[in-house]
Protein backbone atom coordinates (compact mmCIF):
# COMPACT_ATOMS: atom_id res chain seq x y z
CA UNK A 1 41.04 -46.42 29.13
CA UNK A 2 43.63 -46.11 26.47
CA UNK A 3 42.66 -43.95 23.62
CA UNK A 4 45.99 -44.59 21.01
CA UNK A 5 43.58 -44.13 18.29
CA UNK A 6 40.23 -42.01 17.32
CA UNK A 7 36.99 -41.71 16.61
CA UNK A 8 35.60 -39.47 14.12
CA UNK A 9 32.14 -37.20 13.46
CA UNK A 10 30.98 -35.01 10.91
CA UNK A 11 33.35 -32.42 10.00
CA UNK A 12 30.63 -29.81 9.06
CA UNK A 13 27.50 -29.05 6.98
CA UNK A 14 29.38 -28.10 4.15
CA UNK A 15 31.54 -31.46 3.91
CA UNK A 16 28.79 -33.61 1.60
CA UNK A 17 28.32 -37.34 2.50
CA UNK A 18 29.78 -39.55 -0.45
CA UNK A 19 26.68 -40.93 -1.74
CA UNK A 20 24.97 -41.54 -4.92
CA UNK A 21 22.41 -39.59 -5.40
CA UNK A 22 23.05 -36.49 -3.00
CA UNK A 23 25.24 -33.59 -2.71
CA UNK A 24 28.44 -34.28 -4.49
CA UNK A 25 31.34 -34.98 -2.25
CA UNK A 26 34.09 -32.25 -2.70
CA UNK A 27 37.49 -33.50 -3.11
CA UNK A 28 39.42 -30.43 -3.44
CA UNK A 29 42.88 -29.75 -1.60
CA UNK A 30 40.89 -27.53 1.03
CA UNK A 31 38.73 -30.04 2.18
CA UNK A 32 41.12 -32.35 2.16
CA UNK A 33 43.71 -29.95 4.42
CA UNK A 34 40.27 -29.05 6.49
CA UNK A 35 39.63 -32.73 7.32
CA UNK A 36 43.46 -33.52 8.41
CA UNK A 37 42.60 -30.62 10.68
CA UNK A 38 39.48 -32.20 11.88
CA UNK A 39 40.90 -35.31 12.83
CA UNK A 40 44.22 -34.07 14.38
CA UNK A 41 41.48 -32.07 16.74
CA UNK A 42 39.41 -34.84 17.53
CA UNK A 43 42.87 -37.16 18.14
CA UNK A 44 43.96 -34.38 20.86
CA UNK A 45 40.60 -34.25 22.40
CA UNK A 46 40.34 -38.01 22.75
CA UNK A 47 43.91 -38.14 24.36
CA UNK A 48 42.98 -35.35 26.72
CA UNK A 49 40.08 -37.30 27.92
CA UNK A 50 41.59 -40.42 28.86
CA UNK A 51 42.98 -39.21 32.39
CA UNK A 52 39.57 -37.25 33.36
CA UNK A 53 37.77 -41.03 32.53
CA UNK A 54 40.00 -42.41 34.27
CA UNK A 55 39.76 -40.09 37.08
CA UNK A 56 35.85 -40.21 37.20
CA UNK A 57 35.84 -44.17 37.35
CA UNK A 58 35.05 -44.46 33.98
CA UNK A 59 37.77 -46.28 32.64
CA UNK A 60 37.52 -49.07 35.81
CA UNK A 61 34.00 -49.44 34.90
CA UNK A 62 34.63 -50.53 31.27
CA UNK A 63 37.25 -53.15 32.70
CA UNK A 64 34.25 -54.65 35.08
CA UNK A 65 31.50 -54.55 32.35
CA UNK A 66 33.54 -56.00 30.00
CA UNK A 67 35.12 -58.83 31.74
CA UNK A 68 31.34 -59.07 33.27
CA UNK A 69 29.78 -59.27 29.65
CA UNK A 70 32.25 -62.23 28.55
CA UNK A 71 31.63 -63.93 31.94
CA UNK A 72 27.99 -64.19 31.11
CA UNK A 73 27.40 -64.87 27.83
CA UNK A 74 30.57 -67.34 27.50
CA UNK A 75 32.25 -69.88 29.50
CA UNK A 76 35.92 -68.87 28.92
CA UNK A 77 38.08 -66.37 27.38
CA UNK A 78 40.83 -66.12 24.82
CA UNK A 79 42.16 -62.75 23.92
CA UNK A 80 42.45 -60.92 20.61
CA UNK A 81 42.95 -56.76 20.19
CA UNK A 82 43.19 -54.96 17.38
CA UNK A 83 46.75 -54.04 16.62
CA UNK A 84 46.61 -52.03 13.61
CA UNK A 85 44.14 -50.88 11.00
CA UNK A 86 46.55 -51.43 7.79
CA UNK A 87 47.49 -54.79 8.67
CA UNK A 88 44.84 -57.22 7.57
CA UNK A 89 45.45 -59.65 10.29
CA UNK A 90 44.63 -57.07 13.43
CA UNK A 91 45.79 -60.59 15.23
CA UNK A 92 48.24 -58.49 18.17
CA UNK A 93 51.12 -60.32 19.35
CA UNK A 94 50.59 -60.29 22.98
CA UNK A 95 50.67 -63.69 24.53
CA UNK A 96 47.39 -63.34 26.46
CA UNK A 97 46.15 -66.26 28.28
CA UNK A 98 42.83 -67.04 30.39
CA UNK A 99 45.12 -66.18 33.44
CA UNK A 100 45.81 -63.03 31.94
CA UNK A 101 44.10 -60.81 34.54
CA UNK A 102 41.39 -58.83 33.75
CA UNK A 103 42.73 -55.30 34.02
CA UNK A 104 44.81 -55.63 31.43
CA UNK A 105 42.46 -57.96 29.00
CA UNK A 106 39.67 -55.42 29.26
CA UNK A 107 41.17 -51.82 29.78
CA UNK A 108 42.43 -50.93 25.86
CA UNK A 109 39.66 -49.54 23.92
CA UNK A 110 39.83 -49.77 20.57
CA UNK A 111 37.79 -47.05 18.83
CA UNK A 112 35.33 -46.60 15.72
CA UNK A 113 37.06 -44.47 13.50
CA UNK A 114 34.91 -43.25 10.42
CA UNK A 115 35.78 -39.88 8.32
CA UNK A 116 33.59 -36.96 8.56
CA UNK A 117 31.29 -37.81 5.26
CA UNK A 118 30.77 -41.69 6.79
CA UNK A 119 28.39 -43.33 4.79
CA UNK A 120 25.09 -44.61 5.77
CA UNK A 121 24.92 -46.84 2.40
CA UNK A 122 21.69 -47.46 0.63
CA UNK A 123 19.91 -50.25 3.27
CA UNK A 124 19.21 -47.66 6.17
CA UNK A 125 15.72 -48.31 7.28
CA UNK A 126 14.59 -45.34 9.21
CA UNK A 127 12.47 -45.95 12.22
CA UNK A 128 13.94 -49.07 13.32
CA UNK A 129 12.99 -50.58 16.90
CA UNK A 130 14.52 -49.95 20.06
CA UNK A 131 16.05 -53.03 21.23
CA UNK A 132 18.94 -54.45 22.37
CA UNK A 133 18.70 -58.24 20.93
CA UNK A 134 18.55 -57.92 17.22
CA UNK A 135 18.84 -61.38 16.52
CA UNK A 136 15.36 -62.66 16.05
CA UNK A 137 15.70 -66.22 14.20
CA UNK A 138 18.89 -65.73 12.25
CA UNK A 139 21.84 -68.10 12.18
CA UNK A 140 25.17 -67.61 12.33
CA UNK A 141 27.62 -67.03 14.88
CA UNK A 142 26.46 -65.34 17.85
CA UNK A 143 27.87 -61.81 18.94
CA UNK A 144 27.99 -58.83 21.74
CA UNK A 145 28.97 -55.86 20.62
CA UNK A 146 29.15 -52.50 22.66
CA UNK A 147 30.08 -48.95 21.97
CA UNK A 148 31.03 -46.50 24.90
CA UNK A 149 30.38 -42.81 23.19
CA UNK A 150 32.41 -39.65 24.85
CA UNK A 151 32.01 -36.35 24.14
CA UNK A 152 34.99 -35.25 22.37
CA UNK A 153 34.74 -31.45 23.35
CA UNK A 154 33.87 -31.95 27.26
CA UNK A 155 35.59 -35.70 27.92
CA UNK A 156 32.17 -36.22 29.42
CA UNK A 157 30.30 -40.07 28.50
CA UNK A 158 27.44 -39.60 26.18
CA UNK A 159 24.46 -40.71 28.38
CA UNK A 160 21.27 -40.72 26.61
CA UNK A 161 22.25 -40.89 22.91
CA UNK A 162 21.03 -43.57 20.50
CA UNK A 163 23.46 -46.13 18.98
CA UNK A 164 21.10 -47.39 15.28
CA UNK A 165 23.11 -50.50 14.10
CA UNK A 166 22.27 -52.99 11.36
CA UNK A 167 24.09 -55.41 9.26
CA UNK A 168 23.19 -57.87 6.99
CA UNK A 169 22.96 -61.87 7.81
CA UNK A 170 24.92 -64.81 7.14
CA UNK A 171 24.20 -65.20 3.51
CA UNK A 172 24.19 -60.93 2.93
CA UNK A 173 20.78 -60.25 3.15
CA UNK A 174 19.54 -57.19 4.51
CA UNK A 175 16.06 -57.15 6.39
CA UNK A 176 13.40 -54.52 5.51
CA UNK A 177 13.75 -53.68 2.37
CA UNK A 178 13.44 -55.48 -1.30
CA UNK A 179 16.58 -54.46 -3.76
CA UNK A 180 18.88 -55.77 -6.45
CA UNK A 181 21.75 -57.36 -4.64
CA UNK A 182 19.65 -58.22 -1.38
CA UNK A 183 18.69 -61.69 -2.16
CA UNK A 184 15.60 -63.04 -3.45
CA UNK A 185 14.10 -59.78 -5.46
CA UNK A 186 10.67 -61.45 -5.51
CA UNK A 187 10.58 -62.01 -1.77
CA UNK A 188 8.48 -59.08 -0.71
CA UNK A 189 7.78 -60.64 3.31
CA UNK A 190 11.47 -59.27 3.32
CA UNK A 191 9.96 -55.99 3.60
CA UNK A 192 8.34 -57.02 6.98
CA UNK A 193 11.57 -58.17 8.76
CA UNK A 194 13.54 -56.54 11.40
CA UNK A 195 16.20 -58.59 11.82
CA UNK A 196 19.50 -57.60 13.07
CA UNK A 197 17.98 -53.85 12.86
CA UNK A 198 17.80 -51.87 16.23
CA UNK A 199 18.20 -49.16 18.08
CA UNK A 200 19.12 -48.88 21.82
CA UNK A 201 19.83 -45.72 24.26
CA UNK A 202 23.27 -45.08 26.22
CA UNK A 203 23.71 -45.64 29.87
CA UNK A 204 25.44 -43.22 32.26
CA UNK A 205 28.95 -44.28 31.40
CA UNK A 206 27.89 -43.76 27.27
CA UNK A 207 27.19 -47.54 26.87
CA UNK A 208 25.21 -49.56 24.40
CA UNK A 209 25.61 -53.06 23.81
CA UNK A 210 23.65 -54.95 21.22
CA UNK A 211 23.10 -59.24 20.81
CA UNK A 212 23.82 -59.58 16.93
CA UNK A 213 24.93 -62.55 14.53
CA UNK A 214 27.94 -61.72 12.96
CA UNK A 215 27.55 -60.13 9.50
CA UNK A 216 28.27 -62.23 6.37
CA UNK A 217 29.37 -60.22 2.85
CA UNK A 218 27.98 -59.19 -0.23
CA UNK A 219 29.47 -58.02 -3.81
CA UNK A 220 31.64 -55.40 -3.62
CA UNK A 221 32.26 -55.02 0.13
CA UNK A 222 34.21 -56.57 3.12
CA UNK A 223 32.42 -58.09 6.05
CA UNK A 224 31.36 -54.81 8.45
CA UNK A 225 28.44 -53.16 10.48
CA UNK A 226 26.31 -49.71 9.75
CA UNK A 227 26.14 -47.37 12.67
CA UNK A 228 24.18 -44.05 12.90
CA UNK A 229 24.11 -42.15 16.19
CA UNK A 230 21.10 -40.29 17.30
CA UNK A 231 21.09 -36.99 19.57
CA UNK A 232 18.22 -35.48 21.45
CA UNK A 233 16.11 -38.09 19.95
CA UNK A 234 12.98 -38.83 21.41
CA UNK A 235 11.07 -42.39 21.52
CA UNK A 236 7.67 -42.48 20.14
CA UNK A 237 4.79 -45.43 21.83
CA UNK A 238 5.79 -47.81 18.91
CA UNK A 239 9.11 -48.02 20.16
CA UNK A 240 10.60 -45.99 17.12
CA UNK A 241 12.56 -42.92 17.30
CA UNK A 242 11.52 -39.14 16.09
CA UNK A 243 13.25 -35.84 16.16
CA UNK A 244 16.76 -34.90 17.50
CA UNK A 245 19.89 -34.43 15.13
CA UNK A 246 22.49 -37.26 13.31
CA UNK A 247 25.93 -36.80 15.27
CA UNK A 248 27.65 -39.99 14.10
CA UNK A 249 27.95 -42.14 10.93
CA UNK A 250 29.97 -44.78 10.19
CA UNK A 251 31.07 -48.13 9.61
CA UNK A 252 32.94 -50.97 11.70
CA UNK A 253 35.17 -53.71 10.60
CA UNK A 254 36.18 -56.94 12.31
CA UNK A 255 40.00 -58.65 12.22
CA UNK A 256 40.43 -60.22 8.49
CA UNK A 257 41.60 -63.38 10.31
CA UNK A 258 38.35 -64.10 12.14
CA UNK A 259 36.20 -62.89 9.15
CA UNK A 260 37.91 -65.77 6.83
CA UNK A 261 37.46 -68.35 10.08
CA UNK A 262 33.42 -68.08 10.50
CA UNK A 263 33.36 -67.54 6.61
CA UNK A 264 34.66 -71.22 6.29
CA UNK A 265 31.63 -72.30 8.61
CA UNK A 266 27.57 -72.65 7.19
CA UNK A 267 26.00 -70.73 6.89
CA UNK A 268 28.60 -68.06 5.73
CA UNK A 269 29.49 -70.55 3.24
CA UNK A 270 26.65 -71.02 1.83
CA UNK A 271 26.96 -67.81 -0.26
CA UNK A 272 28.62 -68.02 -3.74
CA UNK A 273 29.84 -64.29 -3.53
CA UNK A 274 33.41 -63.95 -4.02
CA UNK A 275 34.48 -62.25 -0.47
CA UNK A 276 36.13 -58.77 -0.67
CA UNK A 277 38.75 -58.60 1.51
CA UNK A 278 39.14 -55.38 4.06
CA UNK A 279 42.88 -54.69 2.66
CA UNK A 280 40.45 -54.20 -0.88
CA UNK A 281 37.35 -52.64 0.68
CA UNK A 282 36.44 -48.82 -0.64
CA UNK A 283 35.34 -47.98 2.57
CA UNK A 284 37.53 -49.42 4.84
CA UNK A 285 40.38 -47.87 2.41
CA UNK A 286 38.68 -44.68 3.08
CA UNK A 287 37.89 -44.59 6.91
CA UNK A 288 42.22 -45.47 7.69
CA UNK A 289 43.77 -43.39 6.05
CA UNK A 290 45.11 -41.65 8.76
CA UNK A 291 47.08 -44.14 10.90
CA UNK A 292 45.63 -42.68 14.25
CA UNK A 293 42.10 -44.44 13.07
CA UNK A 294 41.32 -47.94 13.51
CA UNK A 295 37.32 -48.86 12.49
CA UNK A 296 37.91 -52.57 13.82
CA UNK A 297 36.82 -53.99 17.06
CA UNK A 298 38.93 -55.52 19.33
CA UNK A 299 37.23 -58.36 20.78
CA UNK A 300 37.43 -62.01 22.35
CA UNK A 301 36.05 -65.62 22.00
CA UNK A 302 33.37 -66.26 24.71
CA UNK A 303 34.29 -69.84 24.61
CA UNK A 304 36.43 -72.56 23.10
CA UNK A 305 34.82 -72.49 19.89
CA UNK A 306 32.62 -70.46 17.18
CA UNK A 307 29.22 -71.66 18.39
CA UNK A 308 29.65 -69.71 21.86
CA UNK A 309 30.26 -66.26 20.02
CA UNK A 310 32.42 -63.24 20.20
CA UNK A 311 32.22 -60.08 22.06
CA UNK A 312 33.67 -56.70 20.87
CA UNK A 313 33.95 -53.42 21.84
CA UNK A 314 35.01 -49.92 20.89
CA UNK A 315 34.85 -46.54 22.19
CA UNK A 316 33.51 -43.91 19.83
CA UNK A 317 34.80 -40.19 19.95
CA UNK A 318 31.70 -37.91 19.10
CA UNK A 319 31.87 -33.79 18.83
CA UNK A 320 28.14 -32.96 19.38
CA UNK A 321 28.14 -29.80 17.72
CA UNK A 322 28.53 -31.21 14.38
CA UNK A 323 25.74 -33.12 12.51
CA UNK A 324 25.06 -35.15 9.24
CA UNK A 325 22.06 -35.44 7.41
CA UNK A 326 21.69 -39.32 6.33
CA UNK A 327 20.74 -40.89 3.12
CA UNK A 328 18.03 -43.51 3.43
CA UNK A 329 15.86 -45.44 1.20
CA UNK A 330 13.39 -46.95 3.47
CA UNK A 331 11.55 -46.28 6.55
CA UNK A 332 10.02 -49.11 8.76
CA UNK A 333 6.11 -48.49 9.76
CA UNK A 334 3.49 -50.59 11.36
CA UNK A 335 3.26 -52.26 7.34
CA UNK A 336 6.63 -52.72 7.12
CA UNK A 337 8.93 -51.06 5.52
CA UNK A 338 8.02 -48.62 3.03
CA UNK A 339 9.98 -47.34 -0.08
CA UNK A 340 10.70 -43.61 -0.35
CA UNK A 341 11.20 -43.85 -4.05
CA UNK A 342 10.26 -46.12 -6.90
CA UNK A 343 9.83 -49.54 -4.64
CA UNK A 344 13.22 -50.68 -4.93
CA UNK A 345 16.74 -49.48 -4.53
CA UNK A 346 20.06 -50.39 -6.90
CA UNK A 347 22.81 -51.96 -5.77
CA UNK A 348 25.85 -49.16 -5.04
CA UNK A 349 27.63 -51.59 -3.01
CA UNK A 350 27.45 -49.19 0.14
């Protein structure tokens, strides 16, 4: 497993979480210094882990699930990998084939890289369903994505965490909540759909993969995915989560090049919403700007065209003893899901 860039978690309690609304982010030279620190630990602890994975079977594991994931959801492979986070193309230059073997297609592990006050945005809906197909009845272009998590401080995989992703669909529409920006304002059934919401628990090697439909855009932002990650949580008998701490929260891109390819396709282009690119996206801006992160997954076709999907993957560094406390808006119930203040949210392009 090649770890040539990181993954990062909360830095500490007292680092705020830029969002309107709570504690106000500090900007001052000591944070700043105190979060080149963070990463720069995080970035040795990654690299030290690689040979112990590697060691343990870990990293000859990811090779077979991988190449075993595209195998069954597609009926061929061509090769992309995410080269580098401040070129919008991410298209790398390596002349991979569908002869080029597996060991080499699968092994490099590109890695979710978010700063230490990651942003949840405002369309978190807490209490989401444990699932692994978050698809329901959207369309768009299918996708697999999977995160491996390792413990940052102990090389160790994750087993047992829980990866909560959500993104919005085709057309930008979030499900399970009713705001200004989300769509149709007077659509309140909105408030009663799930999809492409879920949450889903890590195997022994620190996997989770989800089924999605990859994200469309909105006003204000480039094309990406929400991620929270859940420690010590426990599952309730409605298939929602309760207790445990926040250890992860972040964001994930995909390759500008692909993004502009399924945006030319319906339904993507269906929505009227000039696109913001990821070279102009706030938070894309803000999760590279050390050159050791890269919040974009590498991934490849599962067959000769759109229709058959994409699968991608990245490996997320998390240091356990750190935690966030995220913002949300909504929480899902058995009626939906329910405002925590005033009904509906504002737009803050999160």
């Amino acid at each position: 497993m090649r770890f040539s860039v990181i993954s990062l978690t909360a830095l500490a309690a007292s680092v705020a979480i830029a969002h309107p609304g709570e504690k106000q982010v500090r900007t001052d030279a000591k944070i700043a210094a105190a979060k080149r620190e963070f990463k720069a630990g995080v970035r040795r602890g990654l690299e030290a882990c690689s040979g112990k994975l590697s060691a343990r079977g870990v990293t000859d594991r990811a090779v077979a699930r991988r190449a075993a994931t595209a195998k069954k959801y597609g009926r061929s492979v061509e090769a992309r990998d995410t080269d580098t986070v401040l070129n919008t193309s991410h298209l790398s230059t390596a002349n991979y084939t569908l002869d080029t073997p597996e060991s080499t297609l699968f092994a490099s592990s590109g890695t979710c890289a978010v700063n230490p006050e990651g942003e949840t945005g405002p369309y978190w809906v807490k209490g989401e369903l444990v699932r692994n197909n978050l698809r329901e009845n959207q369309t768009g272009v299918p996708i697999v994505i999977e995160a491996q998590f390792v413990d940052v401080e102990t090389c160790e995989p994750l087993e047992g965490i829980y990866w909560d992703v959500w993104n919005c669909n085709a057309t930008g529409v979030y499900s399970g909540l009713v705001a200004e920006g989300n769509g149709n304002t007077a659509d309140a059934a909105n408030l009663n759909a799930t999809f492409l919401r879920g949450v889903a628990k890590s195997d022994a090697d620190g996997v989770v993969q989800f089924e999605s439909i990859f994200p469309g855009h909105y006003d204000g932002r480039a094309t990406h995915h929400h991620m929270v990650v859940h420690l010590n949580a426990t599952v309730l008998p409605n298939n929602t989560l309760t207790g445990g701490t926040y250890g992860h929260v972040g964001q994930l891109f995909w390759d500008q090049d692909i993004i502009d390819t399924i945006e030319a396709t319906a339904p993507y282009n269906t929505n009227t919403i000039s696109i913001t690119n990821n070279s102009d996206d706030r938070v894309f801006s803000t999760e590279t700007t050390d050159t050791t992160t890269d919040p974009v997954f590498e991934y490849v076709y599962l067959g000769s065209d759109l229709s058959d999907g994409l699968f991608g993957w990245v490996t997320v560094g998390v240091n356990t003893s750190a935690t966030y406390d995220p913002n949300y808006s909504y929480v899902w119930t058995s009626s939906g899901g329910v405002a925590q203040s005033g009904g509906t949210v504002t737009v803050n392009k999160q």
